[in-house]
Protein backbone atom coordinates (compact mmCIF):
# COMPACT_ATOMS: atom_id res chain seq x y z
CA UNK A 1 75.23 108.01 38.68
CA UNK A 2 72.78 107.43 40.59
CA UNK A 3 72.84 105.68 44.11
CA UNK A 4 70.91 104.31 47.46
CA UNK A 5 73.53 105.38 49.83
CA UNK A 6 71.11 106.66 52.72
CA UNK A 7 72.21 110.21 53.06
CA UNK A 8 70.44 110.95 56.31
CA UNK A 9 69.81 107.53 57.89
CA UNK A 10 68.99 107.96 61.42
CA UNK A 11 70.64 105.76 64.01
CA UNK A 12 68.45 105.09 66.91
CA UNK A 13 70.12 106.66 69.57
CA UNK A 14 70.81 103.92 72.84
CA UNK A 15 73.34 104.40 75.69
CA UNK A 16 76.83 103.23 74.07
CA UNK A 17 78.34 100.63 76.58
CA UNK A 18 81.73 99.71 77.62
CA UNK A 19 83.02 96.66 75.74
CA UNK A 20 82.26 94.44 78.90
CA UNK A 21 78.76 94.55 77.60
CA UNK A 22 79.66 93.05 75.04
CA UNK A 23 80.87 89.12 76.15
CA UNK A 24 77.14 87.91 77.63
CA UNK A 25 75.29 88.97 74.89
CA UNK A 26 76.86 86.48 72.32
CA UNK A 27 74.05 83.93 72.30
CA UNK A 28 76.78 81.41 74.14
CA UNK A 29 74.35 79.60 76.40
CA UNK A 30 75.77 77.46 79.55
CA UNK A 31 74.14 75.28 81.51
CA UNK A 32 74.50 76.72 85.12
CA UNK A 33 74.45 74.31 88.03
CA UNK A 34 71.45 75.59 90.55
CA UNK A 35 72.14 78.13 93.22
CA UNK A 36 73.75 76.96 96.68
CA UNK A 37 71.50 76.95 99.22
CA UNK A 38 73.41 78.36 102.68
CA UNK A 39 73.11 76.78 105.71
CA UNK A 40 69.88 75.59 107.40
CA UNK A 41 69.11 78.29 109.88
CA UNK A 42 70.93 81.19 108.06
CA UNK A 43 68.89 84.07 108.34
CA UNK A 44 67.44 86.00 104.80
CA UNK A 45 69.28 88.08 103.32
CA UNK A 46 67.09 90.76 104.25
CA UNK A 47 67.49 89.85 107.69
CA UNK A 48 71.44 89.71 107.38
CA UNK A 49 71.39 92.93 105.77
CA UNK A 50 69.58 94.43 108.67
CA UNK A 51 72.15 93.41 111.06
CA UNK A 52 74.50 94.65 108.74
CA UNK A 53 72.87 98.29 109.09
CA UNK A 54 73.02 97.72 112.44
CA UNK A 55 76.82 96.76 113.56
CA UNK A 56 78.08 99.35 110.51
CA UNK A 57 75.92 102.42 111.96
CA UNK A 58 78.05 104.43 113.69
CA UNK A 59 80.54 103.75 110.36
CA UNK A 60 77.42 105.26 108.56
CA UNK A 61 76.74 107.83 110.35
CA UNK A 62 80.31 109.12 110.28
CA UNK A 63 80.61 108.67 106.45
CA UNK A 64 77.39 111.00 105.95
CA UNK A 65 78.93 113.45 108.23
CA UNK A 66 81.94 113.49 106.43
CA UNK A 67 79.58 113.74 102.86
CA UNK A 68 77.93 117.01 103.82
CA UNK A 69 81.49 118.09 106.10
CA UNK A 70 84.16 117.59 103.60
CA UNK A 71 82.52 118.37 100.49
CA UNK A 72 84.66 119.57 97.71
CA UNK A 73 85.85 123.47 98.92
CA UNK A 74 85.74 122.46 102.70
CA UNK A 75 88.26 121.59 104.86
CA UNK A 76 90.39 118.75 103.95
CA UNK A 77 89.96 115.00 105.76
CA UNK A 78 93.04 113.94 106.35
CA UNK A 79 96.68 115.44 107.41
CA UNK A 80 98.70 112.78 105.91
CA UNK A 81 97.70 111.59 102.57
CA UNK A 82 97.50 107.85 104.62
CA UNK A 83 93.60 108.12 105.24
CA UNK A 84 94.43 109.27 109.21
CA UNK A 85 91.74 111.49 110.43
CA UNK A 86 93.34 115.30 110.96
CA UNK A 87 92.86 116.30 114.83
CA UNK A 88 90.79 119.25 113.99
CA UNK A 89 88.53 117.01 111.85
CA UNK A 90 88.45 114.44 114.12
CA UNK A 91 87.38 117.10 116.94
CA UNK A 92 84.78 118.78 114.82
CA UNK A 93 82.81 115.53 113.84
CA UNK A 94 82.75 114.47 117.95
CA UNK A 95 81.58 117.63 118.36
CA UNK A 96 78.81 117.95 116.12
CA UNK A 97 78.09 113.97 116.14
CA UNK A 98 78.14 114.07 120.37
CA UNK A 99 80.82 111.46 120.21
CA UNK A 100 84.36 111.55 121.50
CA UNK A 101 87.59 111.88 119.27
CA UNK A 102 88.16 108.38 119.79
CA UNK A 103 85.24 106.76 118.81
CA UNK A 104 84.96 109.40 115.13
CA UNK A 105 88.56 107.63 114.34
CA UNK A 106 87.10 104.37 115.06
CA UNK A 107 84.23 104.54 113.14
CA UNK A 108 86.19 106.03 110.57
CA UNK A 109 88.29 103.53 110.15
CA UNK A 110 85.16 101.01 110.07
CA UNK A 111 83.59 102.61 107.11
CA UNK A 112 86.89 103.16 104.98
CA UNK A 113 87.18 99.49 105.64
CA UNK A 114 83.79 99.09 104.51
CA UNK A 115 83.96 101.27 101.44
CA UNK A 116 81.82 103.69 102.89
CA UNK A 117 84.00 106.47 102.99
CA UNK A 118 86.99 106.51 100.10
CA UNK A 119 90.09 108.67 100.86
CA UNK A 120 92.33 109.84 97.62
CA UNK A 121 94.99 111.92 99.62
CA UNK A 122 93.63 114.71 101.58
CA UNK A 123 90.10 114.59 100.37
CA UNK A 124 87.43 112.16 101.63
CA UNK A 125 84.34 110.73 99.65
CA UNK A 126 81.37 109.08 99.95
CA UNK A 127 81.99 105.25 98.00
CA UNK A 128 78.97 104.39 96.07
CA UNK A 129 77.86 101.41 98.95
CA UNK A 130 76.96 104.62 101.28
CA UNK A 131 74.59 105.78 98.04
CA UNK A 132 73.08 102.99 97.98
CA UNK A 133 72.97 102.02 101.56
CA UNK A 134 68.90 102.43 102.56
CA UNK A 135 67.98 100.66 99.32
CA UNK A 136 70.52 97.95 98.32
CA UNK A 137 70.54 95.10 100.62
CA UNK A 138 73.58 93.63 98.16
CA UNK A 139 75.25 97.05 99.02
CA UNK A 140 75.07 96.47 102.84
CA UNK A 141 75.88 92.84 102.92
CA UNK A 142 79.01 93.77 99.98
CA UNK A 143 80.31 96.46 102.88
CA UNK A 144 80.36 94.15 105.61
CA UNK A 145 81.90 91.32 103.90
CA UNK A 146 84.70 94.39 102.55
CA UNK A 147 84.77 94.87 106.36
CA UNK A 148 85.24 90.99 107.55
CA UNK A 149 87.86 90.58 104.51
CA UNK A 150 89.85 93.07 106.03
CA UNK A 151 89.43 91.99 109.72
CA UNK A 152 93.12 92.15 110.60
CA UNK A 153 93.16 95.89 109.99
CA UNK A 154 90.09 96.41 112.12
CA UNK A 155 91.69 95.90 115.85
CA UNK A 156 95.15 96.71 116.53
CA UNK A 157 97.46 93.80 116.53
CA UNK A 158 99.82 92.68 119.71
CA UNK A 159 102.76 94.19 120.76
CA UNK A 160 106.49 92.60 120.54
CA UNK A 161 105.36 90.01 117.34
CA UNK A 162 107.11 89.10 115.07
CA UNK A 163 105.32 90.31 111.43
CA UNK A 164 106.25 87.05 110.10
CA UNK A 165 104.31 85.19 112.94
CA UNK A 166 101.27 87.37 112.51
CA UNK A 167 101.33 86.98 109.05
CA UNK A 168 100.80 82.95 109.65
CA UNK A 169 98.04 83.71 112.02
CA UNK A 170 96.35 85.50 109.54
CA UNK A 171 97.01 83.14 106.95
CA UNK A 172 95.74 79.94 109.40
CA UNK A 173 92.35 81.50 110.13
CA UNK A 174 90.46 80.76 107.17
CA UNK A 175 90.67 77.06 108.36
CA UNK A 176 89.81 77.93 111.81
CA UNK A 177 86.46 79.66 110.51
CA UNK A 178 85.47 77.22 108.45
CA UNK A 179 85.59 74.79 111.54
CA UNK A 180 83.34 77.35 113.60
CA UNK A 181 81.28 77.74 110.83
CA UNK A 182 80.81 73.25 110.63
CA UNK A 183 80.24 73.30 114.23
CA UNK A 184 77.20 75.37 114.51
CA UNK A 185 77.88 76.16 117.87
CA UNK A 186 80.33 77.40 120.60
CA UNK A 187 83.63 75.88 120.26
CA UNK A 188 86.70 75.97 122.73
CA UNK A 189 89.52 78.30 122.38
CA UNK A 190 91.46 75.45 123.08
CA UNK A 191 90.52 73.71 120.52
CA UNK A 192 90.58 75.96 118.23
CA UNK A 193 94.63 76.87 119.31
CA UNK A 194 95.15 73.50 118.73
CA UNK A 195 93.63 73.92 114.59
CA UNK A 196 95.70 77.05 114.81
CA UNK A 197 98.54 75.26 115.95
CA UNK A 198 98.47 72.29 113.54
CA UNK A 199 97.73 74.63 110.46
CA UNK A 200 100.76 77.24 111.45
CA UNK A 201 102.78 74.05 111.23
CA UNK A 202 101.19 72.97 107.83
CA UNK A 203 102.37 76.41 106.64
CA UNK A 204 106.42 76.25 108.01
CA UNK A 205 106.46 72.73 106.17
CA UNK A 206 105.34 74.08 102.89
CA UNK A 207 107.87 76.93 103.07
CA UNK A 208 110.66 74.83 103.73
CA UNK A 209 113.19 74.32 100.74
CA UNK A 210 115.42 70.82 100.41
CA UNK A 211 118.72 71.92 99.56
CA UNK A 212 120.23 70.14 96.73
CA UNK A 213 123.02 67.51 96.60
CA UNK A 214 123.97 64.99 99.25
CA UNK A 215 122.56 66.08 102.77
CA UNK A 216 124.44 65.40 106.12
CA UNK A 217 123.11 62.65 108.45
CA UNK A 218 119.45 63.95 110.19
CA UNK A 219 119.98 64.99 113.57
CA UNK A 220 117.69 65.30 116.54
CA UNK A 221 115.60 68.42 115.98
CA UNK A 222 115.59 70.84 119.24
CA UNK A 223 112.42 71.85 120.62
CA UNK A 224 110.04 74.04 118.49
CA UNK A 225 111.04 77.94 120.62
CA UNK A 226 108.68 80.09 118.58
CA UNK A 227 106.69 82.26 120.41
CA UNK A 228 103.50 80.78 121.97
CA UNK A 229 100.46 81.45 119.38
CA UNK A 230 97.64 81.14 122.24
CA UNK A 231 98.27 85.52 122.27
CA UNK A 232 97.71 85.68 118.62
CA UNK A 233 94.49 83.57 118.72
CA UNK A 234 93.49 85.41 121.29
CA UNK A 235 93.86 88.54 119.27
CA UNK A 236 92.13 87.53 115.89
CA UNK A 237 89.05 86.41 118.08
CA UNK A 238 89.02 89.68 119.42
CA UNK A 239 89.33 91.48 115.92
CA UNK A 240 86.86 89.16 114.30
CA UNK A 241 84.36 90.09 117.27
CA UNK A 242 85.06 93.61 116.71
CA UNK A 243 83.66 93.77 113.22
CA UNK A 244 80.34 91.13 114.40
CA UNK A 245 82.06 88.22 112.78
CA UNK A 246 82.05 86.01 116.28
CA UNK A 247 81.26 86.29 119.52
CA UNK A 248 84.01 85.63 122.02
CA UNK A 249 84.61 85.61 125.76
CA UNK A 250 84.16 82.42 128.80
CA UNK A 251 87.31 80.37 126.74
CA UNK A 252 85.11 79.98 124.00
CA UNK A 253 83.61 81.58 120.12
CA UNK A 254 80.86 81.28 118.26
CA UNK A 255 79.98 82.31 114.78
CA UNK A 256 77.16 85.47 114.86
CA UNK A 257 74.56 84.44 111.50
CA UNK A 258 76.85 87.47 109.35
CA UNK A 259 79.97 85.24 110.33
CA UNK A 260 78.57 81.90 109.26
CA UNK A 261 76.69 83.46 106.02
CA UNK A 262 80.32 85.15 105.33
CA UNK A 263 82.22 81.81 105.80
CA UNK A 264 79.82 80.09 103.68
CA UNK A 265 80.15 83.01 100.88
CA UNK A 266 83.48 82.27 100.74
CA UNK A 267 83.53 78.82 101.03
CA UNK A 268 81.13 78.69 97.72
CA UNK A 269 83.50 80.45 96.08
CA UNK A 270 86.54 78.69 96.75
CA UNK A 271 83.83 75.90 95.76
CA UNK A 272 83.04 77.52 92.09
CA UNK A 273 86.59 78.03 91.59
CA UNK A 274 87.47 74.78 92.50
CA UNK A 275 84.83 73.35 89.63
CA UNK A 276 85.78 75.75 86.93
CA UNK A 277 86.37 73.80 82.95
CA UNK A 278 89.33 75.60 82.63
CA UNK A 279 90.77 75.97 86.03
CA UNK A 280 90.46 79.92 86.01
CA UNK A 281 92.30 80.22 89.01
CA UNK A 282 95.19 78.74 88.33
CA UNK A 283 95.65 80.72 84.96
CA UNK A 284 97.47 83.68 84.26
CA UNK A 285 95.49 86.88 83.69
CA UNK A 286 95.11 86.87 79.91
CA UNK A 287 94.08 82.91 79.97
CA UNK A 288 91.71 83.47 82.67
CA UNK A 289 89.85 86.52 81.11
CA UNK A 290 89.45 83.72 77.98
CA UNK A 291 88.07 81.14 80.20
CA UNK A 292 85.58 84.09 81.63
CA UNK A 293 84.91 85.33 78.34
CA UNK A 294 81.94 82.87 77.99
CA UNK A 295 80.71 83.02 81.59
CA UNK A 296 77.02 85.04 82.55
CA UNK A 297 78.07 88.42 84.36
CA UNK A 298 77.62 86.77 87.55
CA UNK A 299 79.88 83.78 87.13
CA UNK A 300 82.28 85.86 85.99
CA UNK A 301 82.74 87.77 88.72
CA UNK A 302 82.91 85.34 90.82
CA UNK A 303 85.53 83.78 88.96
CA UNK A 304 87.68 87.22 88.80
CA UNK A 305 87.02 87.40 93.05
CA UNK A 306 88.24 83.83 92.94
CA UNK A 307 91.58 84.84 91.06
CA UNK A 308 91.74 87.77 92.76
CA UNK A 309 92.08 85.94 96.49
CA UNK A 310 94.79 83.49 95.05
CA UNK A 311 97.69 86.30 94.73
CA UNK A 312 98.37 89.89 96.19
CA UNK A 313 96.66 92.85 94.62
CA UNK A 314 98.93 94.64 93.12
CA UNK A 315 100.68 91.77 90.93
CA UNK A 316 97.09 91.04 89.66
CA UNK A 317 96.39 94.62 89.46
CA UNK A 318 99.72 94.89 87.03
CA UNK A 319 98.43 91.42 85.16
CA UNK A 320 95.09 92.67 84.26
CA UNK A 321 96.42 95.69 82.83
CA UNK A 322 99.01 93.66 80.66
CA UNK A 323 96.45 91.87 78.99
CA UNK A 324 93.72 94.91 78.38
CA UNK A 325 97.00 96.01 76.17
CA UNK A 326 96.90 93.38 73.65
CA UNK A 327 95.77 93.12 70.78
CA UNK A 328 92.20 91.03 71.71
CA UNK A 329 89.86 93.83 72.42
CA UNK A 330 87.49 91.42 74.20
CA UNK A 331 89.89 91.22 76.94
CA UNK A 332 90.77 94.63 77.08
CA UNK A 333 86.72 95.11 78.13
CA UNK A 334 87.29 91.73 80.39
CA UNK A 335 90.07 93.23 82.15
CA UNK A 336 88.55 96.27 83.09
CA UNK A 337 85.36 94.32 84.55
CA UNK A 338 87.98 92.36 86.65
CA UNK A 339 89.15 95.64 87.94
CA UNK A 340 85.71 96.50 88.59
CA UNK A 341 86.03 93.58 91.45
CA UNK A 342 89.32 95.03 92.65
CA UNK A 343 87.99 98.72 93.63
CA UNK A 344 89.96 101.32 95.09
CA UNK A 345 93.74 99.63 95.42
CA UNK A 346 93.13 99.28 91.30
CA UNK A 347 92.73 103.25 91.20
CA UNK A 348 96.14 104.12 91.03
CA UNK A 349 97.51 101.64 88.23
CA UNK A 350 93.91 102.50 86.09
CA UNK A 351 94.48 106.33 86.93
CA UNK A 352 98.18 105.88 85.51
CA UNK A 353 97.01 104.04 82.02
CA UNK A 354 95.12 107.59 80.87
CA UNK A 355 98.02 108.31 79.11
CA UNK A 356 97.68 105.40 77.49
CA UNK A 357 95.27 105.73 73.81
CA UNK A 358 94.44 102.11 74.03
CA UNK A 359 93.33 102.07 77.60
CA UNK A 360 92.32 105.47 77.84
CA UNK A 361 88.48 105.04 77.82
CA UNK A 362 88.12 102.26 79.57
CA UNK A 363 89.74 103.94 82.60
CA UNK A 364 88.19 106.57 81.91
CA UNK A 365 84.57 104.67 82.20
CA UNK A 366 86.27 103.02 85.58
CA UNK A 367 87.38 106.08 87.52
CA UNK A 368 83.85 107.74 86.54
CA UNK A 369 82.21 104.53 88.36
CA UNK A 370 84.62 104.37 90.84
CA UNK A 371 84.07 108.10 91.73
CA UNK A 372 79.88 107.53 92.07
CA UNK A 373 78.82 107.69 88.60
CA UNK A 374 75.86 105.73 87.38
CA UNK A 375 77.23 103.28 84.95
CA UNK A 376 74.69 103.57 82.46
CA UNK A 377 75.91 107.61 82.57
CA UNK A 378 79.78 107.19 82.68
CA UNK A 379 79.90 107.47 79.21
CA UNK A 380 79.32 111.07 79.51
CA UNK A 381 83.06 111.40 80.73
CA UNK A 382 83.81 110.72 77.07
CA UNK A 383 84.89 113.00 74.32
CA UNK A 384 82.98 112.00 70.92
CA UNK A 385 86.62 111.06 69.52
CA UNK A 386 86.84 108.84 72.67
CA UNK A 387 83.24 106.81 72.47
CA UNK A 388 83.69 106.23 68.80
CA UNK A 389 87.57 104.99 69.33
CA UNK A 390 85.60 102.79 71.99
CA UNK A 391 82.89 101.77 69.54
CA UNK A 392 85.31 100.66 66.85
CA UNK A 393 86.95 98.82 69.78
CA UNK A 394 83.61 97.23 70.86
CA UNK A 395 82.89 96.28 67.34
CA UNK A 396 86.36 94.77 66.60
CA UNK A 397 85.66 92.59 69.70
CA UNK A 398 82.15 91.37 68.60
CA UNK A 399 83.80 90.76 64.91
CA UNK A 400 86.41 88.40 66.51
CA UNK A 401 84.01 86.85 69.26
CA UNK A 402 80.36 87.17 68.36
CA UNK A 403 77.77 86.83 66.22
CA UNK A 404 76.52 88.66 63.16
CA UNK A 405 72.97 90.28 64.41
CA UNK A 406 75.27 91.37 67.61
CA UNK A 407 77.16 93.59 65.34
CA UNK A 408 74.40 94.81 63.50
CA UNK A 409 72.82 95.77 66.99
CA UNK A 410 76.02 97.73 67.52
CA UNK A 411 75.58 100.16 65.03
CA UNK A 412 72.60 101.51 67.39
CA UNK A 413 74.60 102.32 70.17
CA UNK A 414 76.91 104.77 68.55
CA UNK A 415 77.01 108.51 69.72
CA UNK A 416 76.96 110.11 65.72
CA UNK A 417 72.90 110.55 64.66
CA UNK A 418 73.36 109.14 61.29
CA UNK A 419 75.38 106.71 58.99
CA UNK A 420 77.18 109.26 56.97
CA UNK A 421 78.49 110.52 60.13
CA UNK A 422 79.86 107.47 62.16
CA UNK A 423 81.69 106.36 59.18
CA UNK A 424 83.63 109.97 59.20
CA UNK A 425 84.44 109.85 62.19
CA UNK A 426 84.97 106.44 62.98
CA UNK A 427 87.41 106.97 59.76
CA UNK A 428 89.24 110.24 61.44
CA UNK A 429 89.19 108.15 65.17
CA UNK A 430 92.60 106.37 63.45
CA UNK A 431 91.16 102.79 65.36
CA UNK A 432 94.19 99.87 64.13
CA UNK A 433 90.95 97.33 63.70
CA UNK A 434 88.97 99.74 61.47
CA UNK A 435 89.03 98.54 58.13
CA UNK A 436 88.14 95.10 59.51
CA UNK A 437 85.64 96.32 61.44
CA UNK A 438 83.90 98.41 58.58
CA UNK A 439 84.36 95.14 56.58
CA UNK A 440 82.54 92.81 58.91
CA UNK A 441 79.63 94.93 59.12
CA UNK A 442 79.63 95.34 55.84
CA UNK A 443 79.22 91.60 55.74
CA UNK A 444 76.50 91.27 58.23
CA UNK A 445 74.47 94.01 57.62
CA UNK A 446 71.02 93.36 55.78
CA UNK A 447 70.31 96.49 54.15
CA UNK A 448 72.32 96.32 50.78
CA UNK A 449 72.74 100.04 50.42
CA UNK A 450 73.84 100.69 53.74
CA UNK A 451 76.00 97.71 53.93
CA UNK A 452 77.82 99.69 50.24
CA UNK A 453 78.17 102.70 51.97
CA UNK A 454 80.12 100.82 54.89
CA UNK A 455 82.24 98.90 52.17
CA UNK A 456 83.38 102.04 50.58
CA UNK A 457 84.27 103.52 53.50
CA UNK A 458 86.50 100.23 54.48
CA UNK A 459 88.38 100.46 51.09
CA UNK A 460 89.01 104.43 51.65
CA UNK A 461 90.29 103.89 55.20
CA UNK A 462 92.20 101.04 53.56
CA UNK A 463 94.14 103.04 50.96
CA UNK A 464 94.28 106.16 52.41
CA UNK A 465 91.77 108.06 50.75
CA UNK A 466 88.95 110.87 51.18
């Protein structure tokens, strides 16, 4: 019998990609409404990132000391496994950076916040901003908005306060930045205690539950006894001018250009999020990764930053992962890209799903990125049985999602240098979507022999033969 199976067809070899490749590249086109334009007077962005380099170098500087310090096989960086610089390193960087003790922690602290530095128990890290710091203006400006998210963290908080009562002053902000950023100018700190006061109010109402049944006769209410917040506001001012956000001092603040380009960043995005079709925001994890799913790389990401803001890390962190185990592969790739947004406080959960097959080399392609790796190389982490369980997975989520040519393009980015061999191996990877897979590209593949070959090898995955 004879046959035109292609013993020996070569595959051209291309990078193989995670599946969150895969989504933009299904011919879906959208219109996209035209970029924002910031402010009138903002600065460019290399300009802002310039200023950026400037508040964040002695963060910089520390963070390259500690690179070349506390390499792996040198002494450790912390004492604590909490990210608190150890005394004795602490003492050798002032020492060797002409600096005292003090102002190492301090800077420290400024580039952790920054994601300059990373700290996985007692071992510090460069993050990949500091690689890219010289050369990526995006980087630089991406640090110091890490840095002004995290503004709270970056100046120690006052005495004898109730956490609850901070908690609302950090909560009330937002509103009072957006009103610095709308004035354009130097704006009282009485006035803005008076925002602070009216939107710590807003936030007691909303928290306030009406028992139900019938409710005894309204009585006089006594005098509000809280605490006053003037302290408070007088403490976020001084934390938000401690990372360049503001500048603050004669009973008045004013927005620096970084603070007014940041409030407008996030304003844009509340903005975005506010305008998406299908109300990403609001969704739950797996319904938002579908309303994402058709969204350009950019949008997308903006959209997961947008969900991320709306609820605490760790619950979204725990979300995400829930729906990268279903059964939709597309969102398993999806999730892992919203991860991607959430960084290092993801690290832990994604570290603890390598025991999971399904997730396995997805998180494995995240920690290698995570730890520095060039994305377009984290596929190196891999074991063969691992990229072609991830290529099957790939494929099964262009089957259910994409086009026909996108599949056929897919068959070029797996690891095995022929035909013969991907099908082995993609039959011995034990993939749940395999025989469909096999049969879709069967289906949408041109050549007629190859497209037999693949066939055959569906029906023997299919009823359990050699």
């Amino acid at each position: 019998m004879t046959s035109r199976i292609p013993r020996d067809s070569r595959l051209r070899l291309v990078r193989p990609r995670p599946l969150a490749a895969a989504p933009p590249a299904m011919n879906q086109r959208r219109s996209r409404r035209p970029a924002p334009r910031p402010p009138e007077g903002t600065p460019a962005p290399a300009e802002l990132a310039r200023m950026a380099r400037s508040g964040l170098a002695g963060a910089a500087r520390v963070a390259r000391w500690a690179d070349a310090a506390l390499g792996p096989g040198r002494d450790s960086a912390t004492d604590d496994g909490k990210a608190t610089l150890s005394d004795a390193t602490a003492e050798r960087a002032a020492r060797d950076l002409g600096l005292t003790a003090a102002q190492v922690r301090a800077d420290w602290d400024t580039a952790r916040l920054a994601g300059l530095v990373e700290v996985h128990g007692d071992s510090a890290r460069p993050g990949w901003r500091l690689r890219a710091w010289n050369r990526d203006d995006s980087a630089v400006l991406r640090g110091w908005v890490a840095l002004f998210d995290a503004w709270s963290l970056a100046h120690p908080e006052p005495a004898r306060h109730e956490p609850a009562a901070v908690a609302e002053v950090v909560s009330a902000m937002p509103q009072a930045l957006s009103f610095l950023q709308l004035s354009a100018g130097p704006v009282p700190v009485e006035q803005l205690l008076d925002l602070l006061e009216q939107r710590v109010t807003e936030l007691r109402t909303a928290r306030c539950e009406i028992p139900y049944g019938p409710q005894p006769e309204p009585q006089a209410e006594p005098e509000h006894t809280d605490a006053p917040l003037a302290p408070l506001l007088d403490w976020a001012l001084r934390a938000l001018a401690s990372v360049g956000a503001l500048t603050y001092g004669d009973g008045q603040a004013t927005l620096t250009p970084l603070g007014s380009w940041a409030v407008w960043v996030k304003l844009e995005q509340i903005c975005v999020a506010a305008q998406s079709p299908a109300g990403n925001i609001e969704q739950a994890a797996e319904d938002m990764l579908r309303g994402c799913a058709q969204l350009r790389p950019n949008a997308a990401r903006a959209e997961y930053r947008a969900w991320l803001a709306a609820r605490p890390v760790g619950s979204a962190v725990t979300e995400l992962l829930d729906a990268a185990r279903g059964e939709d592969a597309l969102l398993r790739g999806l999730a892992f890209e919203a991860l991607r947004v959430v960084g290092a406080p993801a690290e832990p959960d994604v570290r603890g799903a390598l025991d999971e097959p399904t997730l396995r080399p997805y998180a494995l392609l995240w920690l290698a990125e995570h730890d520095g790796a060039d994305p377009e190389d984290a596929h190196e982490v891999l074991t063969r049985e691992e990229a072609t369980w991830l290529w099957v997975d790939t494929a099964a989520a262009v089957a259910d999602h994409g086009e026909a040519p996108l599949l056929v393009r897919h068959l070029e980015s797996a690891v095995q240098p022929t035909v013969p061999r991907l099908l082995d191996e993609v039959r011995a990877v034990g993939h749940p979507r395999t025989v469909q897979v096999l049969v879709a590209l069967a289906a949408a593949h041109p050549d007629p022999a190859l497209a037999k070959a693949v066939r055959r090898a569906a029906f023997q995955v299919h009823t359990g033969g050699g």
